[in-house]
N, C-alpha and C. Protein backbone atom coordinates (compact mmCIF):
# COMPACT_ATOMS: atom_id res chain seq x y z
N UNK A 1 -43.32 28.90 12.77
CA UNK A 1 -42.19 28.02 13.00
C UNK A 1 -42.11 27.68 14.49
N UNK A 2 -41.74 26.55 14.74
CA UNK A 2 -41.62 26.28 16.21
C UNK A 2 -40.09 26.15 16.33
N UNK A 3 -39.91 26.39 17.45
CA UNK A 3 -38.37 26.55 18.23
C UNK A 3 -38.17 25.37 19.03
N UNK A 4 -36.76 25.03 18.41
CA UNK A 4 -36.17 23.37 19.33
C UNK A 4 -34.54 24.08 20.12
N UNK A 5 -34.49 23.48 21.45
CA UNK A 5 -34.17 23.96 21.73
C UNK A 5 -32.77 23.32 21.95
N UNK A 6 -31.79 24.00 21.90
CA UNK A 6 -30.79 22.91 21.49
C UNK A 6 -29.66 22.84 22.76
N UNK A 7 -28.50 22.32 22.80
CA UNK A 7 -28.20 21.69 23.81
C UNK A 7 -27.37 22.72 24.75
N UNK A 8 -27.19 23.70 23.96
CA UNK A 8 -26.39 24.68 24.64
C UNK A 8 -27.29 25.57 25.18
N UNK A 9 -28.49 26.11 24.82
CA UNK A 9 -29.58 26.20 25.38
C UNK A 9 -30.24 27.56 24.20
N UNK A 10 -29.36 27.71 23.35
CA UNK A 10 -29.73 28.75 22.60
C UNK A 10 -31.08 27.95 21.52
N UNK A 11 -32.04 28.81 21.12
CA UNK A 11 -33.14 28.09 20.42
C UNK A 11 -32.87 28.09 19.07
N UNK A 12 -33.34 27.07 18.21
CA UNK A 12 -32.92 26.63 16.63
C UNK A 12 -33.85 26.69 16.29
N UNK A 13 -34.29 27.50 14.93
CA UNK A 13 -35.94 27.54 14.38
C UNK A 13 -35.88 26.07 13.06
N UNK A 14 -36.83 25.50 13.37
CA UNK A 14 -37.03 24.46 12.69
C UNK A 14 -38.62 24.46 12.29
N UNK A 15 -38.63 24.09 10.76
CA UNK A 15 -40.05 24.06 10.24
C UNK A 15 -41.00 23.59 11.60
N UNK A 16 -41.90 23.58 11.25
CA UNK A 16 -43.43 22.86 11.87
C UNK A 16 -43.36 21.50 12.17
N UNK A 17 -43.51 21.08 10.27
CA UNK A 17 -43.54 19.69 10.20
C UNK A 17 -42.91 19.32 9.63
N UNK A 18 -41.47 18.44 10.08
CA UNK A 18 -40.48 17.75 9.02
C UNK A 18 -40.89 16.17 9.33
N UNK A 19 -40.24 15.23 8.22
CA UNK A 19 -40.75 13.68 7.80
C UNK A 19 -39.81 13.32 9.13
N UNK A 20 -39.94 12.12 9.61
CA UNK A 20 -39.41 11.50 10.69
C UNK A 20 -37.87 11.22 9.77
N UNK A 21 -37.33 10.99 8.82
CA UNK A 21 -36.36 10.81 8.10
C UNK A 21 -35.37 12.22 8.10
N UNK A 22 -36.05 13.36 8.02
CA UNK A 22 -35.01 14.04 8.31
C UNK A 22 -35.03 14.69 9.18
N UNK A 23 -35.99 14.32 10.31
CA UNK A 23 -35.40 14.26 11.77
C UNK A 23 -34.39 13.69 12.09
N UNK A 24 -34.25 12.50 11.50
CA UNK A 24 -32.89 11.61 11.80
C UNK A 24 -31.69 12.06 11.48
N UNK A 25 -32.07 13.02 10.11
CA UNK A 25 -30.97 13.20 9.53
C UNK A 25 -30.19 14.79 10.12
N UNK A 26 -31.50 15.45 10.67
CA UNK A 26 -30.57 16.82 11.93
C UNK A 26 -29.78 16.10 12.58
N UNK A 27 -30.52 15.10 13.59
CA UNK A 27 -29.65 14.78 14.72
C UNK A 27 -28.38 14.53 14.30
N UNK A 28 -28.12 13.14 13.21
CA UNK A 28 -27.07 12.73 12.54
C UNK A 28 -25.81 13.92 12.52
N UNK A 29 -26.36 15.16 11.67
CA UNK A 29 -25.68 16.02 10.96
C UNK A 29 -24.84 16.88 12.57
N UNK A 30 -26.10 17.16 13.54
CA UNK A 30 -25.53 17.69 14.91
C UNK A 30 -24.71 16.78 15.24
N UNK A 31 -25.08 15.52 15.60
CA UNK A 31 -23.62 14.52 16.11
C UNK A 31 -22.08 14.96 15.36
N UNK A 32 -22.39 14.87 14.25
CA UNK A 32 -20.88 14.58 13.61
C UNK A 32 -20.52 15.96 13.88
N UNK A 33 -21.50 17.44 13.99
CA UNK A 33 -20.58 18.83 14.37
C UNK A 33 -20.17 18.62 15.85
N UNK A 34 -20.79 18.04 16.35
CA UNK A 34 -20.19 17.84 17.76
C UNK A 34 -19.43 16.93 18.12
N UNK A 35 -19.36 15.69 17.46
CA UNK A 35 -17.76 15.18 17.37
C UNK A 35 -16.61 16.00 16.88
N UNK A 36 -16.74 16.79 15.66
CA UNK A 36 -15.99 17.37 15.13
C UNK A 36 -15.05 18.46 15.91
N UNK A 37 -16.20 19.31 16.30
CA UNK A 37 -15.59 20.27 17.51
C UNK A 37 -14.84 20.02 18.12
N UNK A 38 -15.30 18.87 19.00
CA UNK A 38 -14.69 18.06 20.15
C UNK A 38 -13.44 17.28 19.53
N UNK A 39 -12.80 16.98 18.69
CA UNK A 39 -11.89 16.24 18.35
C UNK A 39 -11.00 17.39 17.56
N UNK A 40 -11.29 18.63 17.02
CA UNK A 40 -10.49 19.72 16.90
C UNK A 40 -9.78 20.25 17.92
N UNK A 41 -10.76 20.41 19.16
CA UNK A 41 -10.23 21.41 20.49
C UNK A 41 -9.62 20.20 21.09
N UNK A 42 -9.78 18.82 21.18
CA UNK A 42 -8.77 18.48 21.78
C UNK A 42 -7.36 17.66 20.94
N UNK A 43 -7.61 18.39 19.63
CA UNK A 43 -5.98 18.50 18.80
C UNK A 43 -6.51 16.74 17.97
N UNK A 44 -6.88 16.21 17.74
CA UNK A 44 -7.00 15.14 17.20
C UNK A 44 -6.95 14.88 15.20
N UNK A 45 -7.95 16.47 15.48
CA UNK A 45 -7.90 16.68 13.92
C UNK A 45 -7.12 17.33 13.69
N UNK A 46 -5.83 17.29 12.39
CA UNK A 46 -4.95 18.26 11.97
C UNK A 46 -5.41 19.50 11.16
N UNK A 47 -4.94 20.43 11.70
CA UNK A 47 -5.45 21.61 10.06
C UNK A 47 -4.35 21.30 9.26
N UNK A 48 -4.74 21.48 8.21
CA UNK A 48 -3.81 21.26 7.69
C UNK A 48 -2.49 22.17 7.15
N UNK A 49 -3.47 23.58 7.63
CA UNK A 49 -1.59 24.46 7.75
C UNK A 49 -0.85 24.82 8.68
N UNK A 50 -1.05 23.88 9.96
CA UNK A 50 -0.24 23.53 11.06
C UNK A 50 0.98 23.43 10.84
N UNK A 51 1.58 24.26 11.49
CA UNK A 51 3.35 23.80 11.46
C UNK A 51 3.47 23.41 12.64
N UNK A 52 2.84 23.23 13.78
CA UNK A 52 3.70 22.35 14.52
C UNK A 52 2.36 21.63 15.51
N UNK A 53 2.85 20.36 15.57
CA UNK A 53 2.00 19.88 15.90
C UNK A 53 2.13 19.56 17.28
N UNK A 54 0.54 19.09 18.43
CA UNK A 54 1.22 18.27 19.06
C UNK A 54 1.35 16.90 19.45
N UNK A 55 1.36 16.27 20.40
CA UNK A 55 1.96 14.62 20.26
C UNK A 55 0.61 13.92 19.89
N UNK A 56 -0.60 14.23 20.39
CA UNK A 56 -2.25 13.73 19.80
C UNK A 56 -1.93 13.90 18.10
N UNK A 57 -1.83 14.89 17.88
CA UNK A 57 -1.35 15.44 16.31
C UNK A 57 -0.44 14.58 15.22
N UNK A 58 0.86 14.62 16.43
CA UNK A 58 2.30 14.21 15.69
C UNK A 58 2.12 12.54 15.30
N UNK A 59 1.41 11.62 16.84
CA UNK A 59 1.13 10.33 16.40
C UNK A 59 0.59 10.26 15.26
N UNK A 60 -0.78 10.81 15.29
CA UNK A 60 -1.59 10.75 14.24
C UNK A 60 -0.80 10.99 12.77
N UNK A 61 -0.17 11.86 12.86
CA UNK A 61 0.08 12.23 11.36
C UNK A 61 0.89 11.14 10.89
N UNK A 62 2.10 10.26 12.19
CA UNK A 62 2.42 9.41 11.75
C UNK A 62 2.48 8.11 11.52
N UNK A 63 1.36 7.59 12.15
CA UNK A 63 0.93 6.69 12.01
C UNK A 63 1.00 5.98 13.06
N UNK A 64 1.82 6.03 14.04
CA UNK A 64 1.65 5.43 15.62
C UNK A 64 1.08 6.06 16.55
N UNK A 65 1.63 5.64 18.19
CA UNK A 65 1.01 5.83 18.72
C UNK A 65 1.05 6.65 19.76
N UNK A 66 0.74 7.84 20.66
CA UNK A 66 1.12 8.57 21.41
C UNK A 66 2.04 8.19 22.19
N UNK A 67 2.14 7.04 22.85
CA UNK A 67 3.37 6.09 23.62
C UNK A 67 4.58 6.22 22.89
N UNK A 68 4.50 5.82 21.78
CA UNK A 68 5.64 5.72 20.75
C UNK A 68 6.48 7.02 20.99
N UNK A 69 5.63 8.21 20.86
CA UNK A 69 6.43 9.19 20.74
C UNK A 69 6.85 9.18 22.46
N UNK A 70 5.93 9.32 23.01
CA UNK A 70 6.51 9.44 24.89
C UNK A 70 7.87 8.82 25.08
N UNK A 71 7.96 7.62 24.48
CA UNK A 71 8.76 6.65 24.95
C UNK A 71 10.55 7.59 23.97
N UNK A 72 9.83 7.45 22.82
CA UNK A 72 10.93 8.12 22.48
C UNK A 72 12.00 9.15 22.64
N UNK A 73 10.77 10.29 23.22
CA UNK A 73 11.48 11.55 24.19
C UNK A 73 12.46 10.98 25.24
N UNK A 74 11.78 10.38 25.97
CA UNK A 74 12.23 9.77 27.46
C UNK A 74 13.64 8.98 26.96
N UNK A 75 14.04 8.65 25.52
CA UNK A 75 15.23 7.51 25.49
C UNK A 75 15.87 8.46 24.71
N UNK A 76 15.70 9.80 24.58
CA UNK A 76 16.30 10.28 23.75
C UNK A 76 17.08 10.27 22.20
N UNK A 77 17.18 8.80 21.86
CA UNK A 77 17.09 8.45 20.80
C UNK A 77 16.41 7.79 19.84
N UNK A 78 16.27 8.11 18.54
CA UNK A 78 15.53 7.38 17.76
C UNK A 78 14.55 7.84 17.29
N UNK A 79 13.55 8.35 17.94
CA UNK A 79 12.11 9.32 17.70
C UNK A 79 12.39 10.91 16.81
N UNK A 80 11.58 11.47 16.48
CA UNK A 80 11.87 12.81 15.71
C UNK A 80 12.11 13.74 16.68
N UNK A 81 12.62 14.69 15.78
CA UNK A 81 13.00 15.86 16.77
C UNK A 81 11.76 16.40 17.21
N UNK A 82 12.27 17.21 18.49
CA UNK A 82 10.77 18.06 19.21
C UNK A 82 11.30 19.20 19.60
N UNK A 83 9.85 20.15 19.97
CA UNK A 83 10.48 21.24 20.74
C UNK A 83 9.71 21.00 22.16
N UNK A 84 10.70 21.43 23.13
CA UNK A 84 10.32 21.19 24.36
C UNK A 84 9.86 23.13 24.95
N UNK A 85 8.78 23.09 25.02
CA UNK A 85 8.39 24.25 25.60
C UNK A 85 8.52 23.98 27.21
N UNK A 86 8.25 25.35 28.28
CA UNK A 86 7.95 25.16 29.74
C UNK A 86 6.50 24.03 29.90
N UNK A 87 5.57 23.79 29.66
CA UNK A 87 4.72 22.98 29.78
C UNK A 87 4.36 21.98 28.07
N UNK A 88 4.68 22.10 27.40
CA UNK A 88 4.09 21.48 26.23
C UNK A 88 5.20 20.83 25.01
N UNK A 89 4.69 19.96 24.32
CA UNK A 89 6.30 19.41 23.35
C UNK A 89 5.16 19.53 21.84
N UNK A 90 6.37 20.14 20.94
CA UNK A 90 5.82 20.33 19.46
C UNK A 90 6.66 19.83 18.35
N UNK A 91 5.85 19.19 17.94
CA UNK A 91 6.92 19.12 16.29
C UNK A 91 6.72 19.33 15.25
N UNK A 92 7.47 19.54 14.72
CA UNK A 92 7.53 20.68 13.67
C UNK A 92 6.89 19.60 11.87
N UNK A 93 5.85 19.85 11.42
CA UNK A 93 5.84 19.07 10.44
C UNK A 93 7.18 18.47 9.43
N UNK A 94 7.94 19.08 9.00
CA UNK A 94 8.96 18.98 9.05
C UNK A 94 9.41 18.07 8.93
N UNK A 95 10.20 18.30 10.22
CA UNK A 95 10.45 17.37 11.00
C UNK A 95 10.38 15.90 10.92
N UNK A 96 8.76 15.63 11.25
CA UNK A 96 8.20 14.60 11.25
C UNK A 96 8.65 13.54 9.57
N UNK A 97 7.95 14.83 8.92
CA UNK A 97 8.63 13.90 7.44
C UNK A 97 9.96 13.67 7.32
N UNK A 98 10.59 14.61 7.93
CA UNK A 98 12.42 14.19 7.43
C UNK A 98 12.86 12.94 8.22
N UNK A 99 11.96 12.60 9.72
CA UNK A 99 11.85 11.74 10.04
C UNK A 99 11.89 10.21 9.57
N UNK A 100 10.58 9.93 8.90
CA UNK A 100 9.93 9.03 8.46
C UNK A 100 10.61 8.92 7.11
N UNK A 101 11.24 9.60 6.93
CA UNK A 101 12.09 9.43 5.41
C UNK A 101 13.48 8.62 5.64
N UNK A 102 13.76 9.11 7.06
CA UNK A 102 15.26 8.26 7.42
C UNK A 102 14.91 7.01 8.14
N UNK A 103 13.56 6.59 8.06
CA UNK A 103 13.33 5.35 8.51
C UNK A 103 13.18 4.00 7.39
N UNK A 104 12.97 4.61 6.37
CA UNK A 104 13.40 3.72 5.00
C UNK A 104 14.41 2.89 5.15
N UNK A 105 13.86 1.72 4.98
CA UNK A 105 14.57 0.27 5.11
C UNK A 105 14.47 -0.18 3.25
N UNK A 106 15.56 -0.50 2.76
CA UNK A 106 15.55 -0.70 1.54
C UNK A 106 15.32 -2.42 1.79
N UNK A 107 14.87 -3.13 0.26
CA UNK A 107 14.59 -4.43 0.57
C UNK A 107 15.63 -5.65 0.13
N UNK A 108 15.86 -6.31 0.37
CA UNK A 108 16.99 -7.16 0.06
C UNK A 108 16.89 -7.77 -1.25
């Protein structure tokens, strides 16, 4: 077996001889774990037994946009509730839905 050596520098044993097709298809499969990673650690992806999220998180879950919520804190009204830690703001899933539930506009 020959050794490829991969980006972190630790070595990956890979057959001899694989088809140029699923060469394509490692790289492929490494990209998307390394998007993945990278969009977990910086909060983008939700787990889904998160109870509290944060504002990368909270937009996402609700469908706007990180501003949205900024702006909201800052006017104090209107936006969902949060918790304000010494450095960081969380909200509580919760929350968020009891939110988006009192935003129901019935139709004429």
């Amino acid at each position: 077996m020959s050794k490829r050596t991969a980006q972190a520098g630790a070595e990956v044993p890979y057959p001899m001889s694989i088809s140029p097709e699923t060469s394509v298809f490692l790289k492929d499969i490494e990209k998307v774990a390394r998007d993945t990673v990278e969009k977990l650690l910086r909060g983008i992806i939700i787990p889904p037994d998160a109870e509290f999220l944060n504002t990368p998180q909270a937009a996402r879950y609700l469908g706007v946009s990180e501003q949205y919520l900024e702006i909201a804190r800052y006017r104090t009204t209107g936006g969902p509730d949060y918790i304000k830690l010494p450095r960081a703001v969380r909200y509580k899933r919760s929350d968020l839905d009891a939110w988006m539930v009192r935003q129901r506009v019935k139709a004429a």
